[in-house]
PDB file of N, CA and C in Angstrom:
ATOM      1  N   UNK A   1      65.024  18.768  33.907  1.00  0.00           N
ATOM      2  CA  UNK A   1      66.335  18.838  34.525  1.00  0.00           C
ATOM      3  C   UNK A   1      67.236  17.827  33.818  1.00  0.00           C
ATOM      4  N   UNK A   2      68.644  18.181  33.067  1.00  0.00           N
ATOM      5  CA  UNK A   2      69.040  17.580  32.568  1.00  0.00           C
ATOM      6  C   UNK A   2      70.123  16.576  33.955  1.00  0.00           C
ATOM      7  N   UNK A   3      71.077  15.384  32.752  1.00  0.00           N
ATOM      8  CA  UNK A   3      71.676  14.450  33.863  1.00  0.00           C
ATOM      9  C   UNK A   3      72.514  15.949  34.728  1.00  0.00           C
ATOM     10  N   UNK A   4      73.517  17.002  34.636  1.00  0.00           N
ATOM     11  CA  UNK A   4      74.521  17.282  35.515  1.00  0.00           C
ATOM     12  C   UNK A   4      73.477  17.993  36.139  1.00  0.00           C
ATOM     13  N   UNK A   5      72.349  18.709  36.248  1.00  0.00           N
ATOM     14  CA  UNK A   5      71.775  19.227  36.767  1.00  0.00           C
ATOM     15  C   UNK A   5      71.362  18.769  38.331  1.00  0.00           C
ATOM     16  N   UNK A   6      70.926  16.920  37.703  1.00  0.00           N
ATOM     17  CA  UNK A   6      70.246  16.126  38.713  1.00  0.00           C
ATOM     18  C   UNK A   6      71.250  15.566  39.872  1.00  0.00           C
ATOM     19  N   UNK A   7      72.592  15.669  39.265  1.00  0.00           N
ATOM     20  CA  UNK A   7      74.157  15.223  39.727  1.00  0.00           C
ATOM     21  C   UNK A   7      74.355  16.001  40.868  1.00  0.00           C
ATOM     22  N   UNK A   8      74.251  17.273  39.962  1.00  0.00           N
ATOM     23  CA  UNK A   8      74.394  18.740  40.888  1.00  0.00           C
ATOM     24  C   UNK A   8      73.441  18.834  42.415  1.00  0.00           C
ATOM     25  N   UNK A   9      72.682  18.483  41.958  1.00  0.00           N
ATOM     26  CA  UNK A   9      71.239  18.294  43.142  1.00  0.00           C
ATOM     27  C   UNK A   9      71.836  17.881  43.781  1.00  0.00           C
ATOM     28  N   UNK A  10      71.776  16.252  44.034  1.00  0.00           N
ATOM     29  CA  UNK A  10      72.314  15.264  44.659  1.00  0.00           C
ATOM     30  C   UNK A  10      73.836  15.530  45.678  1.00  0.00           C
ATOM     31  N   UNK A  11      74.495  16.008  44.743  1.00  0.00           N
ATOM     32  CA  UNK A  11      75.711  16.354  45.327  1.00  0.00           C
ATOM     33  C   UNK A  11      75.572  17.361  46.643  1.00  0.00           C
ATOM     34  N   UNK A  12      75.064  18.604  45.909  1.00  0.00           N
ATOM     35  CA  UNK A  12      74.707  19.553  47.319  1.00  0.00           C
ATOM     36  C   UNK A  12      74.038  19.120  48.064  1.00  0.00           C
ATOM     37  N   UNK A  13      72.707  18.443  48.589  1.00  0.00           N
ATOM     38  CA  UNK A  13      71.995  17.890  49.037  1.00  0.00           C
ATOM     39  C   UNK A  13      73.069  16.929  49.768  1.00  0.00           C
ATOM     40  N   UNK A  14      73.666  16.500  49.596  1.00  0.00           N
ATOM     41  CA  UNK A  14      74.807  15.574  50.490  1.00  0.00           C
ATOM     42  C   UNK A  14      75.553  16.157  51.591  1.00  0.00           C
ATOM     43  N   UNK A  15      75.832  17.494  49.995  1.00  0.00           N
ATOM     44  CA  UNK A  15      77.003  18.022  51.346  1.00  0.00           C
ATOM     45  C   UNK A  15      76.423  18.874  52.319  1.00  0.00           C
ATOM     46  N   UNK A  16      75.049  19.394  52.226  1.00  0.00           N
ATOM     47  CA  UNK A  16      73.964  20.445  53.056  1.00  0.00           C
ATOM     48  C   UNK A  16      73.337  19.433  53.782  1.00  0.00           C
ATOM     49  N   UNK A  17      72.874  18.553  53.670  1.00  0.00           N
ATOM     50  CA  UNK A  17      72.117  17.650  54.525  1.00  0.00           C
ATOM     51  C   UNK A  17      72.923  16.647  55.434  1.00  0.00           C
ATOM     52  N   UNK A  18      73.854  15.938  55.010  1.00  0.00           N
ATOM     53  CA  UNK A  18      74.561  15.250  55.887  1.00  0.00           C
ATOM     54  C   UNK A  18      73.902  13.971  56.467  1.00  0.00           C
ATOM     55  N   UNK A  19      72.695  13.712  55.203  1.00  0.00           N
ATOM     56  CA  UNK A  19      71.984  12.698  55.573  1.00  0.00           C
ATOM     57  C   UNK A  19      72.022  11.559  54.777  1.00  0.00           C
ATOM     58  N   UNK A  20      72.671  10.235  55.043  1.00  0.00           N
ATOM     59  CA  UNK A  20      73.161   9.288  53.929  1.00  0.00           C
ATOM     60  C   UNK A  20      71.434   8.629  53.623  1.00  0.00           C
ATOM     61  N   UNK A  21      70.785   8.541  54.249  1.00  0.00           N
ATOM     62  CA  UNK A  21      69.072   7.657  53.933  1.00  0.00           C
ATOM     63  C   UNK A  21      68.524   9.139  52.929  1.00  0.00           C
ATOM     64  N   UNK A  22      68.348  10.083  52.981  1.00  0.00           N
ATOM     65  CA  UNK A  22      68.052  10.663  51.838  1.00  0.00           C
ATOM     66  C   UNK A  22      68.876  10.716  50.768  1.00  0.00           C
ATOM     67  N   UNK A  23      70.224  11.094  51.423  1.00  0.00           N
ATOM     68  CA  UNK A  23      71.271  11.117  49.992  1.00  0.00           C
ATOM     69  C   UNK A  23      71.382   9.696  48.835  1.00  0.00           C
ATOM     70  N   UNK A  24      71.149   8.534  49.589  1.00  0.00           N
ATOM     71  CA  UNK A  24      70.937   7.169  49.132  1.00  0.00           C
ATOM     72  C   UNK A  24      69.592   7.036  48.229  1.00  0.00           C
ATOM     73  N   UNK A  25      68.659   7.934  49.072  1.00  0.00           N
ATOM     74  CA  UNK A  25      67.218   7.830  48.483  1.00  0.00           C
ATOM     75  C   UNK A  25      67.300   8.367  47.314  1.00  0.00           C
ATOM     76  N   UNK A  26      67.860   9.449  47.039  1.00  0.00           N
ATOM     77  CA  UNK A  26      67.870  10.674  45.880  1.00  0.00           C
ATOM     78  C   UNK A  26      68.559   9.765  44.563  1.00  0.00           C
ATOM     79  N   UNK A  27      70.039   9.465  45.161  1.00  0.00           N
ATOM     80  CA  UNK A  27      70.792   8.652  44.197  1.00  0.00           C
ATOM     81  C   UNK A  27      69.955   7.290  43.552  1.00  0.00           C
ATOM     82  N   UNK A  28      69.069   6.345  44.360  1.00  0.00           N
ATOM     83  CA  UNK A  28      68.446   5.609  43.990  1.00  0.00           C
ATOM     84  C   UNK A  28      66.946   5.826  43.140  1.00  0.00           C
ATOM     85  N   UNK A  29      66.566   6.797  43.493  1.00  0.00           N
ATOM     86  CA  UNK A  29      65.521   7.378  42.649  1.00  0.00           C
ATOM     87  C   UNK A  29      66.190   8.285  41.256  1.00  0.00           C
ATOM     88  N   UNK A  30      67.590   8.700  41.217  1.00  0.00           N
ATOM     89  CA  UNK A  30      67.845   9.051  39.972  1.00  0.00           C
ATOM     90  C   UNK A  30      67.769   7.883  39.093  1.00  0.00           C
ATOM     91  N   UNK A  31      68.181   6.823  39.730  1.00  0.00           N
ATOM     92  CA  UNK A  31      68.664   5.651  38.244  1.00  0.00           C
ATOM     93  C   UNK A  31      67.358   4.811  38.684  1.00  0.00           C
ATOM     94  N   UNK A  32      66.512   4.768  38.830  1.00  0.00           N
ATOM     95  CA  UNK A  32      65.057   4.679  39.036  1.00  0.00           C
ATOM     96  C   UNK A  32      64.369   5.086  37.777  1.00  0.00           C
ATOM     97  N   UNK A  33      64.819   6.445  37.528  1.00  0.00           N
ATOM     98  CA  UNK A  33      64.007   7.162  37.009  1.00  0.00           C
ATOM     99  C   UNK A  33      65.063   7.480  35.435  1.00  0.00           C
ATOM    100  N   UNK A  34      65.959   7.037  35.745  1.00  0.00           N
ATOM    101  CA  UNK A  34      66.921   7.220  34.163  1.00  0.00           C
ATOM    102  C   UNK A  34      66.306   5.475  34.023  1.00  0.00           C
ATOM    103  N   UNK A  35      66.116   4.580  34.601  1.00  0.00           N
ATOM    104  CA  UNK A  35      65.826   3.772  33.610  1.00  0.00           C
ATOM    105  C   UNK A  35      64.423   3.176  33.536  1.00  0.00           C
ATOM    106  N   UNK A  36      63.450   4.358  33.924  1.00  0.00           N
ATOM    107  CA  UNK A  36      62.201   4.208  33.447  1.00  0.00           C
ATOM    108  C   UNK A  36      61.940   4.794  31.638  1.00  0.00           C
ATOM    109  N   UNK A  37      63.333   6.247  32.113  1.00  0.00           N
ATOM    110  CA  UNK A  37      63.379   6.695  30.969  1.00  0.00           C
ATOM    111  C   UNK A  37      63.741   6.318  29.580  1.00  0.00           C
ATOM    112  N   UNK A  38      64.637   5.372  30.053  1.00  0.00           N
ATOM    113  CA  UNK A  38      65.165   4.279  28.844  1.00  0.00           C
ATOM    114  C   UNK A  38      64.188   3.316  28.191  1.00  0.00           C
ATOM    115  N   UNK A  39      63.815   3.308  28.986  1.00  0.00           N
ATOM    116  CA  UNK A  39      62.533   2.067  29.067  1.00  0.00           C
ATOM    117  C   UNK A  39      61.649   2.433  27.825  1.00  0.00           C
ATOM    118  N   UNK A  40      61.071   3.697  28.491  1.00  0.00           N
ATOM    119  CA  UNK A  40      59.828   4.184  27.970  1.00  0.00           C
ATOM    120  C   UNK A  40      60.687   4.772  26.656  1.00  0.00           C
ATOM    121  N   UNK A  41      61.407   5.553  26.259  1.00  0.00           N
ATOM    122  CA  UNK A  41      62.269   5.953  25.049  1.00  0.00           C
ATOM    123  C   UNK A  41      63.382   5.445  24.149  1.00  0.00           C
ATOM    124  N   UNK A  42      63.479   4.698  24.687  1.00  0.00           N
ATOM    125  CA  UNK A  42      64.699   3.482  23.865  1.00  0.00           C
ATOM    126  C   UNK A  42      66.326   3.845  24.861  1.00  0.00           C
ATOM    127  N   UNK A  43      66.658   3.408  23.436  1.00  0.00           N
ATOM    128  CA  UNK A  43      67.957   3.767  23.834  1.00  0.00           C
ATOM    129  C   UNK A  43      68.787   5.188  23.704  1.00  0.00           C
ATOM    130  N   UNK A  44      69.665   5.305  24.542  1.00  0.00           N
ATOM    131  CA  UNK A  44      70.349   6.835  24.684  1.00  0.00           C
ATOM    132  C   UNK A  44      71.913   6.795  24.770  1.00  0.00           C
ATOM    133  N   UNK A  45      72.708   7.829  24.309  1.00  0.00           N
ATOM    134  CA  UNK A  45      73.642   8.013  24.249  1.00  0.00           C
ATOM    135  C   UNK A  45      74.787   7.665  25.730  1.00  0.00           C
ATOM    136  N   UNK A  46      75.956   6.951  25.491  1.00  0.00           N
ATOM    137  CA  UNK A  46      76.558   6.285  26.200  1.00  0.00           C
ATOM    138  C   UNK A  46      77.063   7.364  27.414  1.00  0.00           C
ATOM    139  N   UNK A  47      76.854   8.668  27.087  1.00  0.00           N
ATOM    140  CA  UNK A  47      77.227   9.740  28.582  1.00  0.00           C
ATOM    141  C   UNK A  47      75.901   9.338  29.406  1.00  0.00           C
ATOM    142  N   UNK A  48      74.822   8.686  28.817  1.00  0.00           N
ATOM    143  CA  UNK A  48      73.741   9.014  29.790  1.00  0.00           C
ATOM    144  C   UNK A  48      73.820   7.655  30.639  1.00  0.00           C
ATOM    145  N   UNK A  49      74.158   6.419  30.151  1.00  0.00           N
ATOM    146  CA  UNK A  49      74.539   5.246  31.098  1.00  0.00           C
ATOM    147  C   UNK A  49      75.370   5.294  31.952  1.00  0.00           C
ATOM    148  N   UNK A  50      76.624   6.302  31.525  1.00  0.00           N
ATOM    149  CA  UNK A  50      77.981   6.504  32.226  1.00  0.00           C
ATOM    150  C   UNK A  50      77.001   7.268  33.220  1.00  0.00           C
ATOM    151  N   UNK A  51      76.739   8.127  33.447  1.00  0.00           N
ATOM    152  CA  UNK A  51      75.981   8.739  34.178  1.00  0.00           C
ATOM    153  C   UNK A  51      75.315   7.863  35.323  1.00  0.00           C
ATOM    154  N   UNK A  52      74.591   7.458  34.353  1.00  0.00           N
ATOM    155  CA  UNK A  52      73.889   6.333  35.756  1.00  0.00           C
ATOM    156  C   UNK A  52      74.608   5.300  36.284  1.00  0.00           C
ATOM    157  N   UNK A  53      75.715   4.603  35.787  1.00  0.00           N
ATOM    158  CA  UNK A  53      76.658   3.923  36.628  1.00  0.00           C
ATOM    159  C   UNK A  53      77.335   4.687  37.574  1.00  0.00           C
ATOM    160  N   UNK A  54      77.542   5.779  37.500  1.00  0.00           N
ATOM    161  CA  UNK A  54      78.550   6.446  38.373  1.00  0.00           C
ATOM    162  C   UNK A  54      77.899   6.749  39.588  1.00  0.00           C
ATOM    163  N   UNK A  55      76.602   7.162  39.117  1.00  0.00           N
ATOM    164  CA  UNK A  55      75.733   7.356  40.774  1.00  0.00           C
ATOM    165  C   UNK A  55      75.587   6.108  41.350  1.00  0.00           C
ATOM    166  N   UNK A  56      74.848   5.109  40.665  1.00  0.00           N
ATOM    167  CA  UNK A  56      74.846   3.528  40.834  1.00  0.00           C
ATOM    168  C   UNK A  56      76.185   3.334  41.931  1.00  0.00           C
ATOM    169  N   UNK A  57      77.372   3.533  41.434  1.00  0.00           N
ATOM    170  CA  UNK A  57      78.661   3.279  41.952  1.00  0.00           C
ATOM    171  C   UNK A  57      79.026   4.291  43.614  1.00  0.00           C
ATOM    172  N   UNK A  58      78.419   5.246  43.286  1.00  0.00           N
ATOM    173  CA  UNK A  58      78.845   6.270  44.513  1.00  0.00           C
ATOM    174  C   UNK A  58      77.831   5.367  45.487  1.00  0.00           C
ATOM    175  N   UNK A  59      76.340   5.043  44.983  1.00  0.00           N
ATOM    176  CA  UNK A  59      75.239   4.571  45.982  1.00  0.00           C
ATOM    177  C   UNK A  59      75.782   2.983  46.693  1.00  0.00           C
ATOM    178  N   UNK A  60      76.323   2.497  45.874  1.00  0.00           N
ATOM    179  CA  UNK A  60      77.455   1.157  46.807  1.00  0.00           C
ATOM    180  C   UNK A  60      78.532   1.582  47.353  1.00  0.00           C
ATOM    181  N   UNK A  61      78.953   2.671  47.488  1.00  0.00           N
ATOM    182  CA  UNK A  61      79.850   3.145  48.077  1.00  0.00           C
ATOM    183  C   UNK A  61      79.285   3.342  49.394  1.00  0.00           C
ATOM    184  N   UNK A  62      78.539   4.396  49.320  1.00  0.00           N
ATOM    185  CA  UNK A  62      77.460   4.777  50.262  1.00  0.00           C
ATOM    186  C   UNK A  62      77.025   3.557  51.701  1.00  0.00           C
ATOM    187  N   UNK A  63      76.360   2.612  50.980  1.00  0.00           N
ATOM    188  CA  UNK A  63      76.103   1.541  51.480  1.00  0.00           C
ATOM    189  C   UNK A  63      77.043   0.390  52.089  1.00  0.00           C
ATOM    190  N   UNK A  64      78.139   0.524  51.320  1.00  0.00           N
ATOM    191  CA  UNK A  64      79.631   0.304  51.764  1.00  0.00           C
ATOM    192  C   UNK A  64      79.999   0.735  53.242  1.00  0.00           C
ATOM    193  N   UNK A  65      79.777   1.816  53.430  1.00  0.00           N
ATOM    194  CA  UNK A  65      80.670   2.999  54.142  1.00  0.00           C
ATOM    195  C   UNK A  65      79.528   2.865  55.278  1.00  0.00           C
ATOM    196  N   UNK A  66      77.594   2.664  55.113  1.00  0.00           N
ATOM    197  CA  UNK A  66      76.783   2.315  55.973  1.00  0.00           C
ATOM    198  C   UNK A  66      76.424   1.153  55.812  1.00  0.00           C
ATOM    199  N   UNK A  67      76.546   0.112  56.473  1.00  0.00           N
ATOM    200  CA  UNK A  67      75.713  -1.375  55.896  1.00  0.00           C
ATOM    201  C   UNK A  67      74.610  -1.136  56.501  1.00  0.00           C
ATOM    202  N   UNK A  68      73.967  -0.087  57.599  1.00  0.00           N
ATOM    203  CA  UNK A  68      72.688   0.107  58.149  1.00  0.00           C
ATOM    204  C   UNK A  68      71.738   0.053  57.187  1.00  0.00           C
ATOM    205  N   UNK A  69      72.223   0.917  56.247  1.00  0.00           N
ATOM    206  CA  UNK A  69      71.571   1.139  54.866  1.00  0.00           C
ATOM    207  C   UNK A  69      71.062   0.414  53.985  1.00  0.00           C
ATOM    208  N   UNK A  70      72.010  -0.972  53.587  1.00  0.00           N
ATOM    209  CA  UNK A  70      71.290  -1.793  53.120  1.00  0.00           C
ATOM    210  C   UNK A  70      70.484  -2.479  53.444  1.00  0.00           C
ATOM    211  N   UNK A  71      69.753  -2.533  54.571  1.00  0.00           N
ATOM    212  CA  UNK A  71      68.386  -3.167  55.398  1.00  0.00           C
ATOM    213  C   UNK A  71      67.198  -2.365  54.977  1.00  0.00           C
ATOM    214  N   UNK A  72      67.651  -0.837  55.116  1.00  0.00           N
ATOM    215  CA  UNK A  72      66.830   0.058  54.843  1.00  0.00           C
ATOM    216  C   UNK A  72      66.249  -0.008  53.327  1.00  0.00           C
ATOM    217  N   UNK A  73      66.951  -0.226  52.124  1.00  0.00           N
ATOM    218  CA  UNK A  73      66.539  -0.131  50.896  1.00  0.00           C
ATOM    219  C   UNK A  73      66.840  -1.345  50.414  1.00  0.00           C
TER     220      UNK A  73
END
């Protein structure tokens, strides 16, 4: 699954579920997992960081908007 694919997920999953502890979970396990990928493969092209800041950024938003949330994760 490429990055807009995983975006795409996430996004619907937000707007179908209506659940910020999974939607938080999902977003935090993407850049989890984009920077295991970095890790393990080097370095990658600057859409793929932009990428992961932006979810990074929506997921403090998130947590923003719930501070319940940040206890939780």
């Amino acid at each position: 699954m490429g990055l807009r694919e995983a975006r795409k997920a996430i996004s619907d999953y937000r707007r179908a579920a209506q659940d910020q502890v999974g939607t938080l979970d999902l977003m935090l396990t993407h850049v989890e997992n984009g920077s295991r990928f970095t890790n393990e493969y080097g370095d990658i092209e600057e859409s793929f960081y932009n990428s992961m800041e932006a979810v990074l950024n929506e997921a403090a938003k998130l947590v923003t908007r719930y501070p319940e949330l940040y206890a939780r994760f």
